[in-house]
C-alpha atoms as a PDB file:
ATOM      1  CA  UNK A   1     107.591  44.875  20.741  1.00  0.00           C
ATOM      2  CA  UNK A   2     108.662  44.428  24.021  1.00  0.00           C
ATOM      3  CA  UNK A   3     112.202  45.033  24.791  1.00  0.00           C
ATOM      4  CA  UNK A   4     114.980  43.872  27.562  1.00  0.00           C
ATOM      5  CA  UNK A   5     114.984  47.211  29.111  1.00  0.00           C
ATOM      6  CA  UNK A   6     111.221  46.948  29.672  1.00  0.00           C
ATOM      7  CA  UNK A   7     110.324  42.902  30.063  1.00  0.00           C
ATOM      8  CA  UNK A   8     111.583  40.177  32.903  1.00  0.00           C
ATOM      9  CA  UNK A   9     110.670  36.260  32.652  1.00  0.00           C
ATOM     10  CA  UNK A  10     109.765  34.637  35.346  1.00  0.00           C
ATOM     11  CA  UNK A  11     110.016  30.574  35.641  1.00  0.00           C
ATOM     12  CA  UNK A  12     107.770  28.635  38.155  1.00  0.00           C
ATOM     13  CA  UNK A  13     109.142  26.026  40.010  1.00  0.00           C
ATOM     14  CA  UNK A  14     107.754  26.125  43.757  1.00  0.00           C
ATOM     15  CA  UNK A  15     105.776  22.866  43.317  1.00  0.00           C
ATOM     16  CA  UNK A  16     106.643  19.869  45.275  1.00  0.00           C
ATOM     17  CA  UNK A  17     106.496  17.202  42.606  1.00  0.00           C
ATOM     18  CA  UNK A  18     103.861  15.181  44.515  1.00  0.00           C
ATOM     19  CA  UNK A  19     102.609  13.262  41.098  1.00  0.00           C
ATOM     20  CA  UNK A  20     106.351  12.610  40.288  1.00  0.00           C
ATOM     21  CA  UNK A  21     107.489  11.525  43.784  1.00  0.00           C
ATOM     22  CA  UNK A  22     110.123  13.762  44.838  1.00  0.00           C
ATOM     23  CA  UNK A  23     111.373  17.278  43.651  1.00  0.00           C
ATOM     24  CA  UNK A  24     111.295  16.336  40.201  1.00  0.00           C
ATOM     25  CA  UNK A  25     112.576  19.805  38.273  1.00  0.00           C
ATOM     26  CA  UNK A  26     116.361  17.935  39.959  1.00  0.00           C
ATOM     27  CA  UNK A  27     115.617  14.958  38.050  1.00  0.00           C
ATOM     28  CA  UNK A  28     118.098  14.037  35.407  1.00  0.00           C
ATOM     29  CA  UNK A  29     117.404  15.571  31.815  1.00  0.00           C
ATOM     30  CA  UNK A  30     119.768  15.651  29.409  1.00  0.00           C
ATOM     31  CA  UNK A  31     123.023  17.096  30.556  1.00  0.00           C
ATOM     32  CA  UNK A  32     121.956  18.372  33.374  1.00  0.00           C
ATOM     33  CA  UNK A  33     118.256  18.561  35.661  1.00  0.00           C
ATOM     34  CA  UNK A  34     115.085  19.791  34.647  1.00  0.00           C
ATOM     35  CA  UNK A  35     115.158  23.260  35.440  1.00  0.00           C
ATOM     36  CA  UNK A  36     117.850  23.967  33.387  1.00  0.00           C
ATOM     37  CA  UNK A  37     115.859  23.735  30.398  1.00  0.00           C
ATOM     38  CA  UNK A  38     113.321  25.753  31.496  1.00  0.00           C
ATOM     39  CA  UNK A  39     115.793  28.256  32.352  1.00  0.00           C
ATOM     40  CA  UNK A  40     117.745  27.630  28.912  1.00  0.00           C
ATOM     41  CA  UNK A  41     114.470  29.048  27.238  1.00  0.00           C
ATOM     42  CA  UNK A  42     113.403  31.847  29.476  1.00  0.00           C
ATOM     43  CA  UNK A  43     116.965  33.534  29.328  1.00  0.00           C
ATOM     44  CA  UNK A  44     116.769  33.206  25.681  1.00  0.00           C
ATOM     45  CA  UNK A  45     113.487  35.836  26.192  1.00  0.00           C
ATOM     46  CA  UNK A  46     114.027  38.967  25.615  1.00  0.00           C
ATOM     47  CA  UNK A  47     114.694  40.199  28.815  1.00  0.00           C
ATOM     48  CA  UNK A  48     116.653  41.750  31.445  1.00  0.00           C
ATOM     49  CA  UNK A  49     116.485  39.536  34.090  1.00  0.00           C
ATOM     50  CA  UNK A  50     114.792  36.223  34.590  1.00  0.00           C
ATOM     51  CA  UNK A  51     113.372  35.543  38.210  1.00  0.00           C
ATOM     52  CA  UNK A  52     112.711  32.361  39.608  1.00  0.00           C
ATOM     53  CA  UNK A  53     110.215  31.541  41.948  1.00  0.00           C
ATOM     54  CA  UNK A  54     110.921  28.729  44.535  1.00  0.00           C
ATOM     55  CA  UNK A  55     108.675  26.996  47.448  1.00  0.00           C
ATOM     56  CA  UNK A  56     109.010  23.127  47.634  1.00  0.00           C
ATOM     57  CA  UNK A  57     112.665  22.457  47.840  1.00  0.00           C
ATOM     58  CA  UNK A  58     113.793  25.496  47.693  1.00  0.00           C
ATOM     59  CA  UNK A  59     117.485  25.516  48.849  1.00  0.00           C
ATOM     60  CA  UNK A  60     118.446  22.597  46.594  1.00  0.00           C
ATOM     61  CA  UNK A  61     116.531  24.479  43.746  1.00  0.00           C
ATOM     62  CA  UNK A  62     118.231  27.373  43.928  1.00  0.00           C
ATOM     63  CA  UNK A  63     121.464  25.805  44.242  1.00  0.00           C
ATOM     64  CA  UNK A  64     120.789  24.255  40.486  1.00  0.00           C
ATOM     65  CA  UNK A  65     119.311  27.262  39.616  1.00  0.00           C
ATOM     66  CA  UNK A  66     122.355  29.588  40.025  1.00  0.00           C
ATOM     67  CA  UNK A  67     124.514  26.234  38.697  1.00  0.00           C
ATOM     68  CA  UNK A  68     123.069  26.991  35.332  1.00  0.00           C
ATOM     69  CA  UNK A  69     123.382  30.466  35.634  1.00  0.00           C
ATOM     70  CA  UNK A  70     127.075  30.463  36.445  1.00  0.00           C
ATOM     71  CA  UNK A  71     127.528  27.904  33.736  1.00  0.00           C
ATOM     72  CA  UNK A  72     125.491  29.897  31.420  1.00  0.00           C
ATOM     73  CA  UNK A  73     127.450  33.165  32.163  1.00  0.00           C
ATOM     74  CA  UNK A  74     124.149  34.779  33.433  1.00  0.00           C
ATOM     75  CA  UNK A  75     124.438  35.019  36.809  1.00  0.00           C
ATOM     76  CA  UNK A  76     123.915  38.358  36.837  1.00  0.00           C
ATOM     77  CA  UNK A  77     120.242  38.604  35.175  1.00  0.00           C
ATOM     78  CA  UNK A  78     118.889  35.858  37.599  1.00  0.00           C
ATOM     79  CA  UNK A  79     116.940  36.495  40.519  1.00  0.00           C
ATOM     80  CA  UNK A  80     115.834  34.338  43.126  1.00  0.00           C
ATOM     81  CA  UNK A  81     112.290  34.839  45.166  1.00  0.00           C
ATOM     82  CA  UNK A  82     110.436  32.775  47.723  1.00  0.00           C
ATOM     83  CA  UNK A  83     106.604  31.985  47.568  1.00  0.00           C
ATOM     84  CA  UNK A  84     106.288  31.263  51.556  1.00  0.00           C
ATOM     85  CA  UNK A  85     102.740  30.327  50.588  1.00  0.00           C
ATOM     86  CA  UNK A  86     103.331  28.060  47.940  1.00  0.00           C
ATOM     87  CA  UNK A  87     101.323  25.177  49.268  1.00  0.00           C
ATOM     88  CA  UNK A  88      98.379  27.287  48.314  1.00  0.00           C
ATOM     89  CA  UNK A  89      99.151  26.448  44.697  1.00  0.00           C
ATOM     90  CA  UNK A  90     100.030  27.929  41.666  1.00  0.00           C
ATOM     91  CA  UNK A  91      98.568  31.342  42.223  1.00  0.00           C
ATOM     92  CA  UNK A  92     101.173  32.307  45.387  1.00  0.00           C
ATOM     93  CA  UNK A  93     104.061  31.433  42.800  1.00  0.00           C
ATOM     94  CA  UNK A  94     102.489  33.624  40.507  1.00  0.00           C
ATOM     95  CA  UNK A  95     101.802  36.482  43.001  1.00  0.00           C
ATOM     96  CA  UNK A  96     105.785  36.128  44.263  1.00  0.00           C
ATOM     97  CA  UNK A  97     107.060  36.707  40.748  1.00  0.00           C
ATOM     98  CA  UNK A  98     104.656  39.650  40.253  1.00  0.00           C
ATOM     99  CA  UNK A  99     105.087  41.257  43.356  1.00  0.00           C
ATOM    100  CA  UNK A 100     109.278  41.061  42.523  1.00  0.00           C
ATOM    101  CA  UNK A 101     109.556  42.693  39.009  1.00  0.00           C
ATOM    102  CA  UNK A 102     111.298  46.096  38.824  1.00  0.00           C
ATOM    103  CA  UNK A 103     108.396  49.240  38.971  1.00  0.00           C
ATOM    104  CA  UNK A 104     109.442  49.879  35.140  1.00  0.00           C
ATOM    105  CA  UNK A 105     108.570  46.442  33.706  1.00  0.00           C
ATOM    106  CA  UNK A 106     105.144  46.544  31.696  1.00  0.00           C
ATOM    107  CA  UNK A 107     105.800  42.889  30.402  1.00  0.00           C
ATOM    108  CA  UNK A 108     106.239  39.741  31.752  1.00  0.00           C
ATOM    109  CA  UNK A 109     106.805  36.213  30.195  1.00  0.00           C
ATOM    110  CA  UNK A 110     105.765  33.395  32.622  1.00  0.00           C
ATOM    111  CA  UNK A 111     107.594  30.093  32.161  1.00  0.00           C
ATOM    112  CA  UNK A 112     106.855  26.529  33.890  1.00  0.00           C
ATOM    113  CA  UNK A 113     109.750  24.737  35.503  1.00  0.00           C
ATOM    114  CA  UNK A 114     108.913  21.556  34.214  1.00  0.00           C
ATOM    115  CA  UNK A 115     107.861  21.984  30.447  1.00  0.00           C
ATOM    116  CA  UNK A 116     111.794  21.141  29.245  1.00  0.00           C
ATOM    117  CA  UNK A 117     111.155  21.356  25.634  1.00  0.00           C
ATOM    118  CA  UNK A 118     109.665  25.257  24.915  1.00  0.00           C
ATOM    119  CA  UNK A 119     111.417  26.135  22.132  1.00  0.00           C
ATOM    120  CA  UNK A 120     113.637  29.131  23.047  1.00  0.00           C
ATOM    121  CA  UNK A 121     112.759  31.471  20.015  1.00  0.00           C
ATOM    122  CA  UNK A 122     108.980  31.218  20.889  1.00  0.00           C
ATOM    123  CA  UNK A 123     109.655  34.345  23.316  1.00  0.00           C
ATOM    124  CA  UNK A 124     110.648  36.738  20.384  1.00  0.00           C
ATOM    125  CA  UNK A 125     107.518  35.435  18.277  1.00  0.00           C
ATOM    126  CA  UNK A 126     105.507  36.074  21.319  1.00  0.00           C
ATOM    127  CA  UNK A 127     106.794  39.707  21.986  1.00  0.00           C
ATOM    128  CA  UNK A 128     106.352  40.330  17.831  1.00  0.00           C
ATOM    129  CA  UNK A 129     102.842  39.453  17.930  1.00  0.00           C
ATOM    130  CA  UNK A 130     101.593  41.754  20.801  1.00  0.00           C
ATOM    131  CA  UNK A 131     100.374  45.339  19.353  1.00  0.00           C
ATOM    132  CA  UNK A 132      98.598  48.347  21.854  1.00  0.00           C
ATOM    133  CA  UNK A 133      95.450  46.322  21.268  1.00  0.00           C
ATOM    134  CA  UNK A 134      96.581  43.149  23.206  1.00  0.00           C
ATOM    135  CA  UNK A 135      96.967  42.553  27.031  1.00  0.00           C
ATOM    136  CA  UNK A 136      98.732  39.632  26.336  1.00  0.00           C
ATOM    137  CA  UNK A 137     100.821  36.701  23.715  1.00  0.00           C
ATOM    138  CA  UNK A 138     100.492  32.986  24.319  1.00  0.00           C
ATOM    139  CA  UNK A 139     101.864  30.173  21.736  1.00  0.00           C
ATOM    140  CA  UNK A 140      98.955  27.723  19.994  1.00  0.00           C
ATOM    141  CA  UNK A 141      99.000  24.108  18.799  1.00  0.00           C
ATOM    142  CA  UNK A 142      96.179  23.334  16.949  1.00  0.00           C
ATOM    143  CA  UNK A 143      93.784  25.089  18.901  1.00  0.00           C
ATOM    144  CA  UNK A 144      95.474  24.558  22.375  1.00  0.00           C
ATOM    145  CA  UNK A 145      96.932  27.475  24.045  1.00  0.00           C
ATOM    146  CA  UNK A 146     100.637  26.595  25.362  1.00  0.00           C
ATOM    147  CA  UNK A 147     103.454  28.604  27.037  1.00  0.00           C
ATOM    148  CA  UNK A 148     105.009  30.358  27.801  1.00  0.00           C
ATOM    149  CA  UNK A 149     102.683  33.413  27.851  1.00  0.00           C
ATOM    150  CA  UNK A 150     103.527  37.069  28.099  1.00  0.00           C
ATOM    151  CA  UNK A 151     101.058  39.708  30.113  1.00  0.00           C
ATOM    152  CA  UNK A 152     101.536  42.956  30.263  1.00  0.00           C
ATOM    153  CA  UNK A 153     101.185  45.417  33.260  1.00  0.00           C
ATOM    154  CA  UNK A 154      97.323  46.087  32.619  1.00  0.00           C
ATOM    155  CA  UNK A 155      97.420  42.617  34.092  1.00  0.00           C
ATOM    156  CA  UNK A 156      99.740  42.734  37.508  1.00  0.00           C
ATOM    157  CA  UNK A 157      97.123  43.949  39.363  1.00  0.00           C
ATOM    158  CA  UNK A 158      94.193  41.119  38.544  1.00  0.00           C
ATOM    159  CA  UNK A 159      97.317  38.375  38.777  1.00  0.00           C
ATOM    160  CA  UNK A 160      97.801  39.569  42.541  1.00  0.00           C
ATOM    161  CA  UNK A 161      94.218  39.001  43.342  1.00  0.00           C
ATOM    162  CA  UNK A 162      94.332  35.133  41.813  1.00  0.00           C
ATOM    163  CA  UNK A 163      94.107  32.296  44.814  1.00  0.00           C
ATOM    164  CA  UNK A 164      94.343  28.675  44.986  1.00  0.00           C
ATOM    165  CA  UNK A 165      95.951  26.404  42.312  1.00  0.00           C
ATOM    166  CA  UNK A 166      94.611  29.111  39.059  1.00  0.00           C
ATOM    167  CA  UNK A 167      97.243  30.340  36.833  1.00  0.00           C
ATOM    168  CA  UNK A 168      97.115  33.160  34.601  1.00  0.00           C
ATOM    169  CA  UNK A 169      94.830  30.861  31.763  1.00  0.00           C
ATOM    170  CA  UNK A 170      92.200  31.843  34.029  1.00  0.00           C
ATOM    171  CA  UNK A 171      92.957  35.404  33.158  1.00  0.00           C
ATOM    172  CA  UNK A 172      93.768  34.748  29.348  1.00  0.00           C
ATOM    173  CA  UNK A 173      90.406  32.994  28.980  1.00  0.00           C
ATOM    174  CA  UNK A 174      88.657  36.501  29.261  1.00  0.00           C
ATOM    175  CA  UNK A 175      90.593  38.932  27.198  1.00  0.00           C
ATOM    176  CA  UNK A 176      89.358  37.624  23.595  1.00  0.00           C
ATOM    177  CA  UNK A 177      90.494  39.721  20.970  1.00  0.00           C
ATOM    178  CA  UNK A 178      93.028  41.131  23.388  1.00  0.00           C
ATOM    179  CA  UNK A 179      95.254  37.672  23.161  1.00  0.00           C
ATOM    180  CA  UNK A 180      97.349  37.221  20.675  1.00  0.00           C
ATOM    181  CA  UNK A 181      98.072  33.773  19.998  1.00  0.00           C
ATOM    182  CA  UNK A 182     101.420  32.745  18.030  1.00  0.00           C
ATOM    183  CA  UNK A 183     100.493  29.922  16.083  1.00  0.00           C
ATOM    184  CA  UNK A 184     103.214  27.054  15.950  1.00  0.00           C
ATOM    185  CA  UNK A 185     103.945  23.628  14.961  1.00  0.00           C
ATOM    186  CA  UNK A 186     106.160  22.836  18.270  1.00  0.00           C
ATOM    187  CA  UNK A 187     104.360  20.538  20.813  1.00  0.00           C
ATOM    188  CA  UNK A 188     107.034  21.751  22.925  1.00  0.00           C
ATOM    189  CA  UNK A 189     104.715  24.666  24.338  1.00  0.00           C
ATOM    190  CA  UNK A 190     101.946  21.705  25.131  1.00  0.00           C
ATOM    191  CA  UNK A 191     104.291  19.020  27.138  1.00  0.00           C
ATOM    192  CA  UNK A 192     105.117  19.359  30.458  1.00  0.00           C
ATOM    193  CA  UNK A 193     106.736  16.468  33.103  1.00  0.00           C
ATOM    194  CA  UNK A 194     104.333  15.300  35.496  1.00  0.00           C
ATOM    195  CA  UNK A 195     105.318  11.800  36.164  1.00  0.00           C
ATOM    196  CA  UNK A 196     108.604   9.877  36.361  1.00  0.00           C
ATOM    197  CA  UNK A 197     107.429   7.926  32.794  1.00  0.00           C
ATOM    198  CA  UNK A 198     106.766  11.118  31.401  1.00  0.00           C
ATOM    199  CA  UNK A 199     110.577  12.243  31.218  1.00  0.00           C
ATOM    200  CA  UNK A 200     111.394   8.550  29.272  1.00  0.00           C
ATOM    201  CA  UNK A 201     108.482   9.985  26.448  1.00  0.00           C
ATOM    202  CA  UNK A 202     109.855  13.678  26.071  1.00  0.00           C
ATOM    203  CA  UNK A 203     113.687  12.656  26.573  1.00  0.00           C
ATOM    204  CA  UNK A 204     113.871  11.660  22.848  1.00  0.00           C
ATOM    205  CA  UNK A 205     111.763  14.299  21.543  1.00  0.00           C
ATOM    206  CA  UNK A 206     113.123  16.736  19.544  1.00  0.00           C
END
């Protein structure tokens, strides 16, 4: 089972928001923005420190970001790292969070800044499920693989080699019998925010 002293969480949110019009992990959710919730769920991970990767908007990002962390009382677990080449898509967000974890961490959960309704205590499922024979723990719906997903070292170095807009599904598509998949009932690991309507669906969802 993976542990604090050997895990870090990582939450994407260097995209610009071009389908929702604006920087849309600031939008209005809740009691707060966006990112908060994203952040809510990855410092409820079991791990030492949760790093978020910026591009788009990055000052006023990272402003909300440390917000919630000061709110939160985590300040000090949250790190802050800059994809310069985050127009290239999702893989340079990716490759910044890799390339920042401590030289001791062997496992990594990867969270999306704009999927506002992962259920924090999916993290401690995911890090149950993974034995020595997996390189890797992702939540299911019904035959849909969700997030967020936890690698595990074996896997840093073929993440740093991903370009363009691929994410590590690409990688989790190969490893067969080396996922582990969490099955749950929670859509929550399925719905992300793409579009401004999409925010008036998942506000009242529970």
């Amino acid at each position: 089972m993976a542990t604090e002293e050997s895990c870090e969480a990582l939450v994407l949110a260097a995209g610009s928001g071009r389908r929702f019009g604006g920087p849309k992990l600031l939008a209005p959710w809740r009691d707060g923005v966006l990112l908060d919730a994203a952040l809510a769920a990855a410092f409820a991970a079991p791990a030492r420190r949760v790093i978020l990767v910026t591009g788009a908007n990055a000052e006023p990002v990272t402003l909300a970001a440390r917000a919630f962390a000061d709110r939160s009382g985590v300040s000090d677990r949250l790190a802050v790292v800059h994809a310069a080449d985050h127009d290239q898509g999702l893989s340079a967000s990716l490759r910044a969070g890799v390339a920042a974890v401590f030289d001791d961490t062997d496992r990594l959960f990867v969270y999306l800044g704009d999927m506002p309704l992962v259920p924090p205590a999916i993290a401690a499922d995911l890090a149950g499920a993974l034995s020595p024979d997996h390189l890797a723990a992702a939540p299911a719906v019904g035959g849909q693989r969700g997030h967020p997903v936890l690698i595990t070292r074996p896997l840093f170095e073929s993440i740093m080699a991903l370009t363009g807009d691929q994410g590590a599904g690409v990688l989790l598509k190969t490893l067969g019998g080396r996922l582990a998949l969490v099955m749950t009932g929670d859509e929550g690991v399925l719905r992300d925010i793409d579009r401004p309507g999409d925010l008036d669906l998942l506000s009242g969802s529970t």
